[in-house]
C-alpha atoms as a PDB file:
ATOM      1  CA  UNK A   1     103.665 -39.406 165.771  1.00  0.00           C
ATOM      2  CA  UNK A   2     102.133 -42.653 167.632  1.00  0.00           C
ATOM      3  CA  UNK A   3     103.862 -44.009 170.531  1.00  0.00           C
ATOM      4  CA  UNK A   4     105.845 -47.359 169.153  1.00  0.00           C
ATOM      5  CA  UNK A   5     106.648 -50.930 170.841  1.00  0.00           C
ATOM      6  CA  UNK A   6     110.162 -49.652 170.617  1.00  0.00           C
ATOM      7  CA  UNK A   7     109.513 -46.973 172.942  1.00  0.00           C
ATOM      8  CA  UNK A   8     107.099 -49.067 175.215  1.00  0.00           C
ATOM      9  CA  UNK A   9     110.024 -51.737 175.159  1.00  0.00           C
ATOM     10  CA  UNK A  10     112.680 -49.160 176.700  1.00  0.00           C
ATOM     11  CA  UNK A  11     110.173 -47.415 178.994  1.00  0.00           C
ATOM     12  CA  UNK A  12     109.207 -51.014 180.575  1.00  0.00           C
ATOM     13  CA  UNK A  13     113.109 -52.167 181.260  1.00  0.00           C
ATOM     14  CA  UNK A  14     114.083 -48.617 182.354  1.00  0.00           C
ATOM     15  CA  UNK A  15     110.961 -48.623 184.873  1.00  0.00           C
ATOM     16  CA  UNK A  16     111.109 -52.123 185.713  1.00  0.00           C
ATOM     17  CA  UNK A  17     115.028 -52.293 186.135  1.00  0.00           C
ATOM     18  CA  UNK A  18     115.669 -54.342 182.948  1.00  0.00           C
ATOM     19  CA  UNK A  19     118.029 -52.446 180.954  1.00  0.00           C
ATOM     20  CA  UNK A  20     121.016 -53.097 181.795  1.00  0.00           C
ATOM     21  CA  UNK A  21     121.517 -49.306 181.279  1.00  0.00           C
ATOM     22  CA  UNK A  22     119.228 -48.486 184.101  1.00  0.00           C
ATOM     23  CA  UNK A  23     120.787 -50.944 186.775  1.00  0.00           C
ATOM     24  CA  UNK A  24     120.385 -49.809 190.610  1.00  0.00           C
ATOM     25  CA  UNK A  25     123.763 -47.826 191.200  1.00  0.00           C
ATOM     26  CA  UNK A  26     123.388 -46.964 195.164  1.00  0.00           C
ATOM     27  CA  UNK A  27     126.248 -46.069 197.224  1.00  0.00           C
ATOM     28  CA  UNK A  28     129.434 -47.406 196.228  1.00  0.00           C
ATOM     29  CA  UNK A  29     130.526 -50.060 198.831  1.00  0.00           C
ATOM     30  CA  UNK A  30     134.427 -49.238 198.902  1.00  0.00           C
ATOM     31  CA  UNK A  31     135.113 -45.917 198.188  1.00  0.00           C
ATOM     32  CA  UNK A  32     137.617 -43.568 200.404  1.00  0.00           C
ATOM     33  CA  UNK A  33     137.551 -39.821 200.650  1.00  0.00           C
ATOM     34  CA  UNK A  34     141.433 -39.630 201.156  1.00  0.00           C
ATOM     35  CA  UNK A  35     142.404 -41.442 198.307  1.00  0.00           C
ATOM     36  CA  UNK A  36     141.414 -43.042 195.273  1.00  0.00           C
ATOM     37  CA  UNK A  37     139.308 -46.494 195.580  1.00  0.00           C
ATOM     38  CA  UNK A  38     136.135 -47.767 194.717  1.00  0.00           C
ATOM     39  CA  UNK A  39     133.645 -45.570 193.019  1.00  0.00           C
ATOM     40  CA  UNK A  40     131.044 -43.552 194.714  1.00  0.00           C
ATOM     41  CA  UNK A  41     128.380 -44.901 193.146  1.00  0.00           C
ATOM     42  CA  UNK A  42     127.777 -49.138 192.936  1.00  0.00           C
ATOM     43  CA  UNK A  43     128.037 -49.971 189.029  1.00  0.00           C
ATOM     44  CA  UNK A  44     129.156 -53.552 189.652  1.00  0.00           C
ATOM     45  CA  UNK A  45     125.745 -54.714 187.950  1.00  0.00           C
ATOM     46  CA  UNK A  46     126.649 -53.257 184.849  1.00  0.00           C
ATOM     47  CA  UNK A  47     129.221 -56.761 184.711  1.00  0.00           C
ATOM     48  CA  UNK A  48     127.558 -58.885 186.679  1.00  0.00           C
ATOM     49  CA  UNK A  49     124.450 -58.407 184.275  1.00  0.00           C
ATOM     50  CA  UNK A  50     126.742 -59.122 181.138  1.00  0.00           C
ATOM     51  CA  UNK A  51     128.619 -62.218 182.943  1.00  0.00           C
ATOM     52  CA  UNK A  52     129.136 -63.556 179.258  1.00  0.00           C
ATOM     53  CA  UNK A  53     131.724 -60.853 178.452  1.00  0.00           C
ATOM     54  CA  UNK A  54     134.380 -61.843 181.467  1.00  0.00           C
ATOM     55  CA  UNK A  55     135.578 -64.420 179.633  1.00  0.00           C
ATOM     56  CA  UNK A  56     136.369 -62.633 176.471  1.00  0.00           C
ATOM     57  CA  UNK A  57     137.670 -59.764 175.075  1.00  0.00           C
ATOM     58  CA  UNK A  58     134.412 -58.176 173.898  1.00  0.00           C
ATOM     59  CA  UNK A  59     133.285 -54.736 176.080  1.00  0.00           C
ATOM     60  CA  UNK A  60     129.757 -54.042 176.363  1.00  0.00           C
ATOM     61  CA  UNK A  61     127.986 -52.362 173.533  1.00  0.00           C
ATOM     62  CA  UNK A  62     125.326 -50.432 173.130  1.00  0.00           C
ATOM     63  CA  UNK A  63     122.247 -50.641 170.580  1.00  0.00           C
ATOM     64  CA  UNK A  64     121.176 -47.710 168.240  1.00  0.00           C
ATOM     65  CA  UNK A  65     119.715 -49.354 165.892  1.00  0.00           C
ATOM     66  CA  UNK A  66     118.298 -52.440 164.342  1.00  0.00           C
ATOM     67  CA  UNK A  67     121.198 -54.702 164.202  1.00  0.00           C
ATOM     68  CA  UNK A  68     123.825 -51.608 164.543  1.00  0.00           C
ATOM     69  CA  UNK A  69     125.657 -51.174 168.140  1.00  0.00           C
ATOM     70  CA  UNK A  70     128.600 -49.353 168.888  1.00  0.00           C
ATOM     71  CA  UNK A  71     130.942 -49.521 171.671  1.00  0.00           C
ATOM     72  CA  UNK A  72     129.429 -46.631 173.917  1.00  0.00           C
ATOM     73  CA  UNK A  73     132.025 -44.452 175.711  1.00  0.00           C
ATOM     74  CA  UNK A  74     129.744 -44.208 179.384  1.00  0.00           C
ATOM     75  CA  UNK A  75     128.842 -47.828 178.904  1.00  0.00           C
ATOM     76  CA  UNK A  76     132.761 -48.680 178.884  1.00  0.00           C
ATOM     77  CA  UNK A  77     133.662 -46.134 181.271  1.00  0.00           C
ATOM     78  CA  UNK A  78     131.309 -47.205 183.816  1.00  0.00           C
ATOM     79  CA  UNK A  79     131.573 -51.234 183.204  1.00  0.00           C
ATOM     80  CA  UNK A  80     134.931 -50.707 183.865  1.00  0.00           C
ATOM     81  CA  UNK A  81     134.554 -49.306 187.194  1.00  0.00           C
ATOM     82  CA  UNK A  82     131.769 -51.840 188.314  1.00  0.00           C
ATOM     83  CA  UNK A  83     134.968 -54.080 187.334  1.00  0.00           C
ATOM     84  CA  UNK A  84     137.273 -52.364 189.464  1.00  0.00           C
ATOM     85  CA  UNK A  85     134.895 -52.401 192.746  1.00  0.00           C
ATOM     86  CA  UNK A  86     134.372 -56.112 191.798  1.00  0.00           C
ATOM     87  CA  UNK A  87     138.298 -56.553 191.895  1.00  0.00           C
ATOM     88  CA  UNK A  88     138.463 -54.794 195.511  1.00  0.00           C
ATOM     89  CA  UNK A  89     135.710 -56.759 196.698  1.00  0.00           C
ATOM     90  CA  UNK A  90     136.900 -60.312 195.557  1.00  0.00           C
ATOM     91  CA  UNK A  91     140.471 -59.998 194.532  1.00  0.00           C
ATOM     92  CA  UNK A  92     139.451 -62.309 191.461  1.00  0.00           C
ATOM     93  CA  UNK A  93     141.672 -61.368 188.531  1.00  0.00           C
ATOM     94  CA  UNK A  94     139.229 -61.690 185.917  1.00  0.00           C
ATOM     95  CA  UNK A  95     137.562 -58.627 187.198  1.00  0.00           C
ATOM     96  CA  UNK A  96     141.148 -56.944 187.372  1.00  0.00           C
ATOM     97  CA  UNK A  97     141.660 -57.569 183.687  1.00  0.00           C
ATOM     98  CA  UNK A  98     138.533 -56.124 182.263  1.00  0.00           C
ATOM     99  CA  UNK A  99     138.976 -52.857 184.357  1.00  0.00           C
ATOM    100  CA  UNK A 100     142.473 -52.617 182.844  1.00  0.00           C
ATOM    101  CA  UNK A 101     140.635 -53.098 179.787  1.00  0.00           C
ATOM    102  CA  UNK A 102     138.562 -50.652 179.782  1.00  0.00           C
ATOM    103  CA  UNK A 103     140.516 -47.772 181.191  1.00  0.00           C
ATOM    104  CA  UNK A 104     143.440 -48.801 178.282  1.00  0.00           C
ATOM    105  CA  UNK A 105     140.262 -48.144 175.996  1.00  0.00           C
ATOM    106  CA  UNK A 106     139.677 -45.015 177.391  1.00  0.00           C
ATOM    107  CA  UNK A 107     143.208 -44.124 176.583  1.00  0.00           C
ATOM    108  CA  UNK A 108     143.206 -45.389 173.301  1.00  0.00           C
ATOM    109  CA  UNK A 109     140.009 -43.998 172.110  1.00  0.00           C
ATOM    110  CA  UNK A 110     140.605 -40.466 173.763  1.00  0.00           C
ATOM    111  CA  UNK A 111     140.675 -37.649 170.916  1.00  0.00           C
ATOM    112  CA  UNK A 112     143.855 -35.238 170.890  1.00  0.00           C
ATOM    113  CA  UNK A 113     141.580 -32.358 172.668  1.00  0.00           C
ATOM    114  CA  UNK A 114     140.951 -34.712 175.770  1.00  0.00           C
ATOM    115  CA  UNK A 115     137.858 -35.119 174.701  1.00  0.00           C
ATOM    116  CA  UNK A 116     135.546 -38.417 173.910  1.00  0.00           C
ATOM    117  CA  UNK A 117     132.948 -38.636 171.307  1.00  0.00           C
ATOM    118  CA  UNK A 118     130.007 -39.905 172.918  1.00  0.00           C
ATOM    119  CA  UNK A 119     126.899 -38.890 171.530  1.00  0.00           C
ATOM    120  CA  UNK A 120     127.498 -38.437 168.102  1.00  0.00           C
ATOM    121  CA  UNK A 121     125.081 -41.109 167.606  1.00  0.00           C
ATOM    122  CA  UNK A 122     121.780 -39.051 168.367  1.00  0.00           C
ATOM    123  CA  UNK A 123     123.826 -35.213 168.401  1.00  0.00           C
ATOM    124  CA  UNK A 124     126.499 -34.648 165.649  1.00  0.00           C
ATOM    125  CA  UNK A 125     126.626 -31.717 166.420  1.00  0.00           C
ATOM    126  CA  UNK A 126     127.369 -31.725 170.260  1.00  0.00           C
ATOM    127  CA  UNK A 127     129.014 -35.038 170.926  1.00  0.00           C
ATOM    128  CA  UNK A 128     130.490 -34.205 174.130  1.00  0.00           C
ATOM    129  CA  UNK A 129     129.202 -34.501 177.730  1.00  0.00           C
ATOM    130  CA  UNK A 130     130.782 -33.279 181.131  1.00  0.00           C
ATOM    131  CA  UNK A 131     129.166 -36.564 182.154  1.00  0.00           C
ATOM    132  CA  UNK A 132     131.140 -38.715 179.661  1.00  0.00           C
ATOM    133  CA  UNK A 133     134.678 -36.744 180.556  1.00  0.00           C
ATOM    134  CA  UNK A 134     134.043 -37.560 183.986  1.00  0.00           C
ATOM    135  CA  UNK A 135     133.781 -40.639 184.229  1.00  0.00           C
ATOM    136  CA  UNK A 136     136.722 -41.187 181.669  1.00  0.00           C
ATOM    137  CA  UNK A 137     138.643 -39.410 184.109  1.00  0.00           C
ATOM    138  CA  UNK A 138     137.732 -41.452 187.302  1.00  0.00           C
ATOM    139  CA  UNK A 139     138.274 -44.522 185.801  1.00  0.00           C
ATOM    140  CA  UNK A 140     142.067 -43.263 183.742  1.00  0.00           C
ATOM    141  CA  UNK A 141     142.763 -41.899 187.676  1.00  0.00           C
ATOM    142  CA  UNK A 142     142.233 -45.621 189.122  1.00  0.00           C
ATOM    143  CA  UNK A 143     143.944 -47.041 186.319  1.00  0.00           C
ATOM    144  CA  UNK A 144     147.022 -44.771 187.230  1.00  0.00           C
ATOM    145  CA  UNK A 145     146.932 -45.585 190.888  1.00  0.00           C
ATOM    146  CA  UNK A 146     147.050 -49.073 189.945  1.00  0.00           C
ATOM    147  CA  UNK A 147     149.751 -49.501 186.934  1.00  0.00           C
ATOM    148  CA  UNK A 148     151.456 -45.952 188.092  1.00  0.00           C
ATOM    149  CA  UNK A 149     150.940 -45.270 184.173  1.00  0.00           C
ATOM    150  CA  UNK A 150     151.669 -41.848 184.270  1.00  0.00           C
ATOM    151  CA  UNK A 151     150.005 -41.778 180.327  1.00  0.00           C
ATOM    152  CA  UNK A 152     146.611 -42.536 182.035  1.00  0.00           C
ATOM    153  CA  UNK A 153     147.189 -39.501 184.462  1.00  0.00           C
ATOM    154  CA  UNK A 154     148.412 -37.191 181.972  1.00  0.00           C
ATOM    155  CA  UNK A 155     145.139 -38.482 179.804  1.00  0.00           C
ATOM    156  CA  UNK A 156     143.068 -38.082 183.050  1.00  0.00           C
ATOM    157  CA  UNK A 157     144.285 -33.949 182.876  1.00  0.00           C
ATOM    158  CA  UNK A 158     143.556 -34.022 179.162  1.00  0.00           C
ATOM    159  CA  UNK A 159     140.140 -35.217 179.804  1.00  0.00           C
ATOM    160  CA  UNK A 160     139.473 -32.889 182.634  1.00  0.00           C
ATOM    161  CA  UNK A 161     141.258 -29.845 180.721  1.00  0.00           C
ATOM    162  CA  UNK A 162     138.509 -30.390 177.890  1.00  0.00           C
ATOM    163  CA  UNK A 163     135.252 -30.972 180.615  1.00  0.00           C
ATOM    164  CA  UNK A 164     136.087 -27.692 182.151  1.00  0.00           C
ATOM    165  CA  UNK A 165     136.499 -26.049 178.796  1.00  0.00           C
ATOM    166  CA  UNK A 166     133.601 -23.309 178.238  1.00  0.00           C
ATOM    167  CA  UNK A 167     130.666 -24.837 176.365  1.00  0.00           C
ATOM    168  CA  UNK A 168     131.013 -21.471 173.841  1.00  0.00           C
ATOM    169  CA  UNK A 169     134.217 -22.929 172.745  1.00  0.00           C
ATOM    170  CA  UNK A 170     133.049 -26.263 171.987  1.00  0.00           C
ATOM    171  CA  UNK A 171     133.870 -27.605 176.271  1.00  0.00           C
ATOM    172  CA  UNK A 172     131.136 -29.103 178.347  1.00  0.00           C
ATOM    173  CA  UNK A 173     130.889 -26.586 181.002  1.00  0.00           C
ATOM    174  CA  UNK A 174     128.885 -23.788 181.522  1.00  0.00           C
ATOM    175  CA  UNK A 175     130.216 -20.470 183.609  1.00  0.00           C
ATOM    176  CA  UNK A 176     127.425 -18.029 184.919  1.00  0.00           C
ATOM    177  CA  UNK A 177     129.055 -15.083 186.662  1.00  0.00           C
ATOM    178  CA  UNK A 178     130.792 -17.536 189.919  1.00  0.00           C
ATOM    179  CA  UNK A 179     128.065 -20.529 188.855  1.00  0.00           C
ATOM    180  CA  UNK A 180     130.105 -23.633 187.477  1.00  0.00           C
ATOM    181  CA  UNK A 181     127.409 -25.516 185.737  1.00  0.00           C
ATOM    182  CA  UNK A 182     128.922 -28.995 184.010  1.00  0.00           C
ATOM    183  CA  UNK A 183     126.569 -30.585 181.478  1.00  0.00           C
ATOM    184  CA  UNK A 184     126.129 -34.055 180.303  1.00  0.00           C
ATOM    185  CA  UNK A 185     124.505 -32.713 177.214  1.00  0.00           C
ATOM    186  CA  UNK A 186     126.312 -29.564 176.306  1.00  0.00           C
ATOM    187  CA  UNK A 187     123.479 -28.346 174.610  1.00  0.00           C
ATOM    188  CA  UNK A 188     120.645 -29.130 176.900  1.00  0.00           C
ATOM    189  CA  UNK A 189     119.967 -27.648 180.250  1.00  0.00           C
ATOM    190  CA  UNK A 190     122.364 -29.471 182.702  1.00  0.00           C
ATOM    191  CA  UNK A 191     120.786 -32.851 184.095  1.00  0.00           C
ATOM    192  CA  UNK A 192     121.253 -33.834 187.602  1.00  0.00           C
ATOM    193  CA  UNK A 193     122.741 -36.944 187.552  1.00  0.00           C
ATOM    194  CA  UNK A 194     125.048 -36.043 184.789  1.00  0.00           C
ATOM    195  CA  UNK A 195     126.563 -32.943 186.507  1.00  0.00           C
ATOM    196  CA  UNK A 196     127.271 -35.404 189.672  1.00  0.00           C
ATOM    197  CA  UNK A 197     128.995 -37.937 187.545  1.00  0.00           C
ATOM    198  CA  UNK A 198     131.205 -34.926 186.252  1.00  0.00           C
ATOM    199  CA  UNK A 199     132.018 -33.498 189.409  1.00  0.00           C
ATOM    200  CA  UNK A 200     133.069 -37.203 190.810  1.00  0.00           C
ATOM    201  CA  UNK A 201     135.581 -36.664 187.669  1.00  0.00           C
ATOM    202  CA  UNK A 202     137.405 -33.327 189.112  1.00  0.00           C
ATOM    203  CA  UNK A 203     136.995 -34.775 192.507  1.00  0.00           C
ATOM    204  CA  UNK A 204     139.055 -37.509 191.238  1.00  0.00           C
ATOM    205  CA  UNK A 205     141.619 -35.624 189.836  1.00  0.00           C
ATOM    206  CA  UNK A 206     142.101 -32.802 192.150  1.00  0.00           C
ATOM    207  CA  UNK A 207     141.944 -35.860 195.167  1.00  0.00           C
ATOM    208  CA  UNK A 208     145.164 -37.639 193.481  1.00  0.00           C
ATOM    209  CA  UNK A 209     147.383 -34.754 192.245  1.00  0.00           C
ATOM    210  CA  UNK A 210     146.350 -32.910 195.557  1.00  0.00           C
ATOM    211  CA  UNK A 211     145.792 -29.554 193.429  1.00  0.00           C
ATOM    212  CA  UNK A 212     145.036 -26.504 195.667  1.00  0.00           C
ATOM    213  CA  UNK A 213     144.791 -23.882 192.421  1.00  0.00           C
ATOM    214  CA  UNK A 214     142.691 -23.887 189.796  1.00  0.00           C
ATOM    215  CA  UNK A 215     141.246 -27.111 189.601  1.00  0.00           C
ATOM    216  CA  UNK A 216     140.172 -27.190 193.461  1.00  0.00           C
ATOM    217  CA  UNK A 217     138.689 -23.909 192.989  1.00  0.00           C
ATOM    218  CA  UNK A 218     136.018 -24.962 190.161  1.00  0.00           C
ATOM    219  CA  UNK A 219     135.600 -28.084 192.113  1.00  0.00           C
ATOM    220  CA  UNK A 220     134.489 -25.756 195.384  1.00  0.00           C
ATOM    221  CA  UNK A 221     132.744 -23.632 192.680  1.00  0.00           C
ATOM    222  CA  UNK A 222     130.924 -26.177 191.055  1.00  0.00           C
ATOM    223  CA  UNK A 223     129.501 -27.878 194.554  1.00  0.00           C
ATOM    224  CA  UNK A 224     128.732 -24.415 195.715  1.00  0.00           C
ATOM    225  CA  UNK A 225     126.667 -24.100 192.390  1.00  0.00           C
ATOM    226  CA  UNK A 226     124.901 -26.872 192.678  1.00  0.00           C
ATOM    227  CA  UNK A 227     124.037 -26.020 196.431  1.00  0.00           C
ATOM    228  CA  UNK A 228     122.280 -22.869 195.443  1.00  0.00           C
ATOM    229  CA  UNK A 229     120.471 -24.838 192.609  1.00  0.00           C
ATOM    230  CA  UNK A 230     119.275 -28.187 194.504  1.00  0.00           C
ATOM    231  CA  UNK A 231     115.769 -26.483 195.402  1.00  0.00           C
ATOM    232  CA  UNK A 232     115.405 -26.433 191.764  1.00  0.00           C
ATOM    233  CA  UNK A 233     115.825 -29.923 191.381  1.00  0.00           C
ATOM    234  CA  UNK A 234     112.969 -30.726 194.208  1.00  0.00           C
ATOM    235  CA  UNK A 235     109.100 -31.260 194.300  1.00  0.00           C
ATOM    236  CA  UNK A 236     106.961 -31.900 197.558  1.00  0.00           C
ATOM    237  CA  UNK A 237     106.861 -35.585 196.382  1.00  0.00           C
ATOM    238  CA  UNK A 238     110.163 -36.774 194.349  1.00  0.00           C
ATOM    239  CA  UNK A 239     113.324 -35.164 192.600  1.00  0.00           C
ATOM    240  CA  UNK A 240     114.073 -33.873 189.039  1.00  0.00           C
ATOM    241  CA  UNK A 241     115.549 -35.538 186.206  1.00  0.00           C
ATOM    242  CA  UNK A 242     117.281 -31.774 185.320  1.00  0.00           C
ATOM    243  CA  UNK A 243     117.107 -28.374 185.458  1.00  0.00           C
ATOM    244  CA  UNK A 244     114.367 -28.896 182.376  1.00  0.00           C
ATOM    245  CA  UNK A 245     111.524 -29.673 185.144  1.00  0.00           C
ATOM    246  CA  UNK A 246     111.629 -33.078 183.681  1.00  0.00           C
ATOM    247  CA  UNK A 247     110.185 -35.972 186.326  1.00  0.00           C
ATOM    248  CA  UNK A 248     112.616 -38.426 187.541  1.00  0.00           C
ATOM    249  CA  UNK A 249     111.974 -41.881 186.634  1.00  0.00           C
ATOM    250  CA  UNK A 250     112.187 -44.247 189.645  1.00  0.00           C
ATOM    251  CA  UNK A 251     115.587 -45.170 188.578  1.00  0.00           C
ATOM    252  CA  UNK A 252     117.211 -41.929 188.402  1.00  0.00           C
ATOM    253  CA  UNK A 253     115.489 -41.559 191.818  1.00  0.00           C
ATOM    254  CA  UNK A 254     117.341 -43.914 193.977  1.00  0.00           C
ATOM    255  CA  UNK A 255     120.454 -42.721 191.542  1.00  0.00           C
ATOM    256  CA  UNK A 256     119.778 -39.137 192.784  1.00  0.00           C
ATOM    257  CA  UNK A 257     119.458 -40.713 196.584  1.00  0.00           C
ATOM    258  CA  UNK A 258     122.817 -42.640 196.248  1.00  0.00           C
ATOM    259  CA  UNK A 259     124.694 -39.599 194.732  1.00  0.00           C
ATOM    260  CA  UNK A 260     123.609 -37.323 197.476  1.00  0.00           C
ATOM    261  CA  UNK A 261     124.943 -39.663 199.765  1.00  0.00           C
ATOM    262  CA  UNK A 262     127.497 -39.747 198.697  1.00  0.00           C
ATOM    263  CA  UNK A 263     128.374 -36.074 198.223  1.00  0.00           C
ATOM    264  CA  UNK A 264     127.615 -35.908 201.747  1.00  0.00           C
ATOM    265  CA  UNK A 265     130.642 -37.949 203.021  1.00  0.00           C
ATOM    266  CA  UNK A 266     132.968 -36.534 200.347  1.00  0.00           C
ATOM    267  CA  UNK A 267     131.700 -33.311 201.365  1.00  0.00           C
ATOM    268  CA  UNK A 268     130.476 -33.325 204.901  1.00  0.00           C
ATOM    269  CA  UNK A 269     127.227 -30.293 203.753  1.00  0.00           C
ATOM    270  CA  UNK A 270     124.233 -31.120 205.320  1.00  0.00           C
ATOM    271  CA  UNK A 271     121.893 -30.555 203.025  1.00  0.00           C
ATOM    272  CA  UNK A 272     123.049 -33.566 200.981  1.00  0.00           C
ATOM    273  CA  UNK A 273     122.103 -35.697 203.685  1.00  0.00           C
ATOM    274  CA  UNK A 274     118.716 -33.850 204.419  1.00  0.00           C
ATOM    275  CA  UNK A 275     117.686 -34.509 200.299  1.00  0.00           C
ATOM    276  CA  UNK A 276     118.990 -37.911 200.584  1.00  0.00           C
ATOM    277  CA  UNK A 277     116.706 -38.597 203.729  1.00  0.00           C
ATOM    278  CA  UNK A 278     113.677 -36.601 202.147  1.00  0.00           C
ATOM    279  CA  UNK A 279     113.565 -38.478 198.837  1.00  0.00           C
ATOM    280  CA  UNK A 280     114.128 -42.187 200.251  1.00  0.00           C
ATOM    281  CA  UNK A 281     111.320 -41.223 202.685  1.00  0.00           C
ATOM    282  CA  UNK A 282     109.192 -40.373 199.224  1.00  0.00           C
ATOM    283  CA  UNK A 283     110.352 -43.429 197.492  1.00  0.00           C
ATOM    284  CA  UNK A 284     109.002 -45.151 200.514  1.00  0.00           C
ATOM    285  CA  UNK A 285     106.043 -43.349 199.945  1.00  0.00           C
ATOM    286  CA  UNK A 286     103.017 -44.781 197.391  1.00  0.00           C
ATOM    287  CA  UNK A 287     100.945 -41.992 196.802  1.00  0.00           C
ATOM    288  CA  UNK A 288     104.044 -39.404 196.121  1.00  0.00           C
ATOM    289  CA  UNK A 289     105.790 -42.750 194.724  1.00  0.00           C
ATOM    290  CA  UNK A 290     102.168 -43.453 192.187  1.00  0.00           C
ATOM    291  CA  UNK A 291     102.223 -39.275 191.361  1.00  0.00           C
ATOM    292  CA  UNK A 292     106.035 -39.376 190.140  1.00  0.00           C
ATOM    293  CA  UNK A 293     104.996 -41.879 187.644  1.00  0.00           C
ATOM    294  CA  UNK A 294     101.618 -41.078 186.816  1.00  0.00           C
ATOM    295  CA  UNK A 295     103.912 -37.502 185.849  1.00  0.00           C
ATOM    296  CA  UNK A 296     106.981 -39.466 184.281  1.00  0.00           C
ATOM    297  CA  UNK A 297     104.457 -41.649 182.060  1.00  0.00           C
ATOM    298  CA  UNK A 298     102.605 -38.898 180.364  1.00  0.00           C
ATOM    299  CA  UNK A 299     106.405 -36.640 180.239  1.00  0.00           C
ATOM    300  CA  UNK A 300     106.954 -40.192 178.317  1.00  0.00           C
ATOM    301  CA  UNK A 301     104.087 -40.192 175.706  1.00  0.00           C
ATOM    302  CA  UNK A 302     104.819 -36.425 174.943  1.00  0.00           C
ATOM    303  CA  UNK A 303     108.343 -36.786 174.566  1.00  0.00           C
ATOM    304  CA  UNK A 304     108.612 -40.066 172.931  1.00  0.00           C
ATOM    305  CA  UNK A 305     111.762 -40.564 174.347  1.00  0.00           C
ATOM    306  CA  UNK A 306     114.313 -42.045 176.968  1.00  0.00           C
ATOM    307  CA  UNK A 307     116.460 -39.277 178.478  1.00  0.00           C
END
């Protein structure tokens, strides 16, 4: 099947920064470890690149097909944090309003199970993603800590509940003897970025009720996991897209910088510092910056397809 415009289209605005699904997301600018803020990762470009929708009731969309777009359940989620850091940043209302609208969305739209339907789209058959619940949850919790709606809490444990449910009974996690694996695709080998935005999700949750059972334990469990795994997700020259051997683009690159950075403060392990400082030092790089994508191009043309 030969490569189409459509595809050379996406790959240029993912590469080049573009799509406004592929906006730089470094560190989040206002976050606190001892209670819930800002986000820990910067998605305040995901509004200010759609400036048009501030001033109406509209919520971003996204495009999967000609002339077909549906309201997109991580789009949402994570437009309506950007909002929310935008609101702590500037105190302007408008920004206040379209978090609010967003996380009553999330409420709204949540199915009875906790969970939401994202990617029924491309995957009827698995339309859930530990990546999705996450960052449902995160933005219900700062919804709660700012209306003290307990329905957004109680929808935040719903949400969570379902994310941590086993992926063989239709959850998004997977358990491997003490390995707790979350997955944005639940049937795909877990990507990197994904199982991050997940974990920010139980952080979240456990960081507002102050749990010290179960939920604190698969948080410890989870970040232990992912420890022991990081060397997987590592080459000489750049980091991995997922546990697939799959290239990261240059985007998910500086994602994957910004997210270890952040687990470092939340988390104080070293070793998210050391990655953090070894792969901006490669993205600083040309040659190992011209081999990642050199590789990520041709990964491209055989797949045929944006991850």
């Amino acid at each position: 099947m030969p490569i189409s415009l459509t595809h050379l289209r996406l790959w240029f605005k993912m590469l080049t920064g573009r799509s406004v699904l592929h906006v730089r997301q470094d560190l989040g600018k206002c976050f606190s470890t001892e209670e819930i803020k800002g986000y820990y990762n910067d998605m305040t470009e995901k509004v200010t690149r759609l400036p048009q929708l501030l001033q109406t009731n509209d919520l971003p969309t996204l495009c999967i097909s000609k002339g077909k777009r549906i309201e997109f359940p991580v789009g949402i989620f994570q437009y309506g944090l950007g909002a929310y850091d935008l609101y702590l940043t500037t105190g302007e209302d408008v920004y206040k309003k379209k978090f609010l609208q967003c996380a009553e969305w999330a409420y709204q739209h949540q199915e009875s199970s906790g969970a939401w339907n994202t990617f029924q789209h491309i995957y009827p058959k698995h339309p859930y993603g530990a990546m999705s619940q996450g960052e449902g949850v995160s933005l219900l919790i700062r919804g709660f800590t700012h209306e003290k709606k307990q329905e957004y809490l109680n929808a935040a444990q719903k949400g969570i509940d379902f994310m941590l449910r086993p992926i063989t009974d239709g959850g998004t996690t997977l358990y491997e003897g003490e390995d707790v694996i979350f997955r944005e695709y639940a049937h795909r080998p877990a990507v990197f970025n994904g199982w991050i935005f997940a974990w920010f999700g139980l952080y979240d949750y456990v960081l507002v009720t102050r749990d010290e059972g179960d939920y604190k334990t698969l948080l410890d469990r989870s970040c232990d996991t992912f420890l022991r795994r990081l060397p997987q997700l590592s080459t000489w020259y750049w980091s991995k897209y997922d546990f697939d051997g799959r290239i990261a683009s240059p985007f998910y690159h500086r994602l994957h910088i910004a997210q270890m950075q952040a687990l470092y403060q939340m988390t104080g392990a070293e070793e998210f510092g050391l990655y953090a400082e070894k792969w901006a030092k490669n993205a600083c790089n040309p040659l190992k910056k011209s081999i990642a994508f050199i590789y990520k191009v041709l990964q491209k043309i055989v797949e045929k397809k944006i991850p």
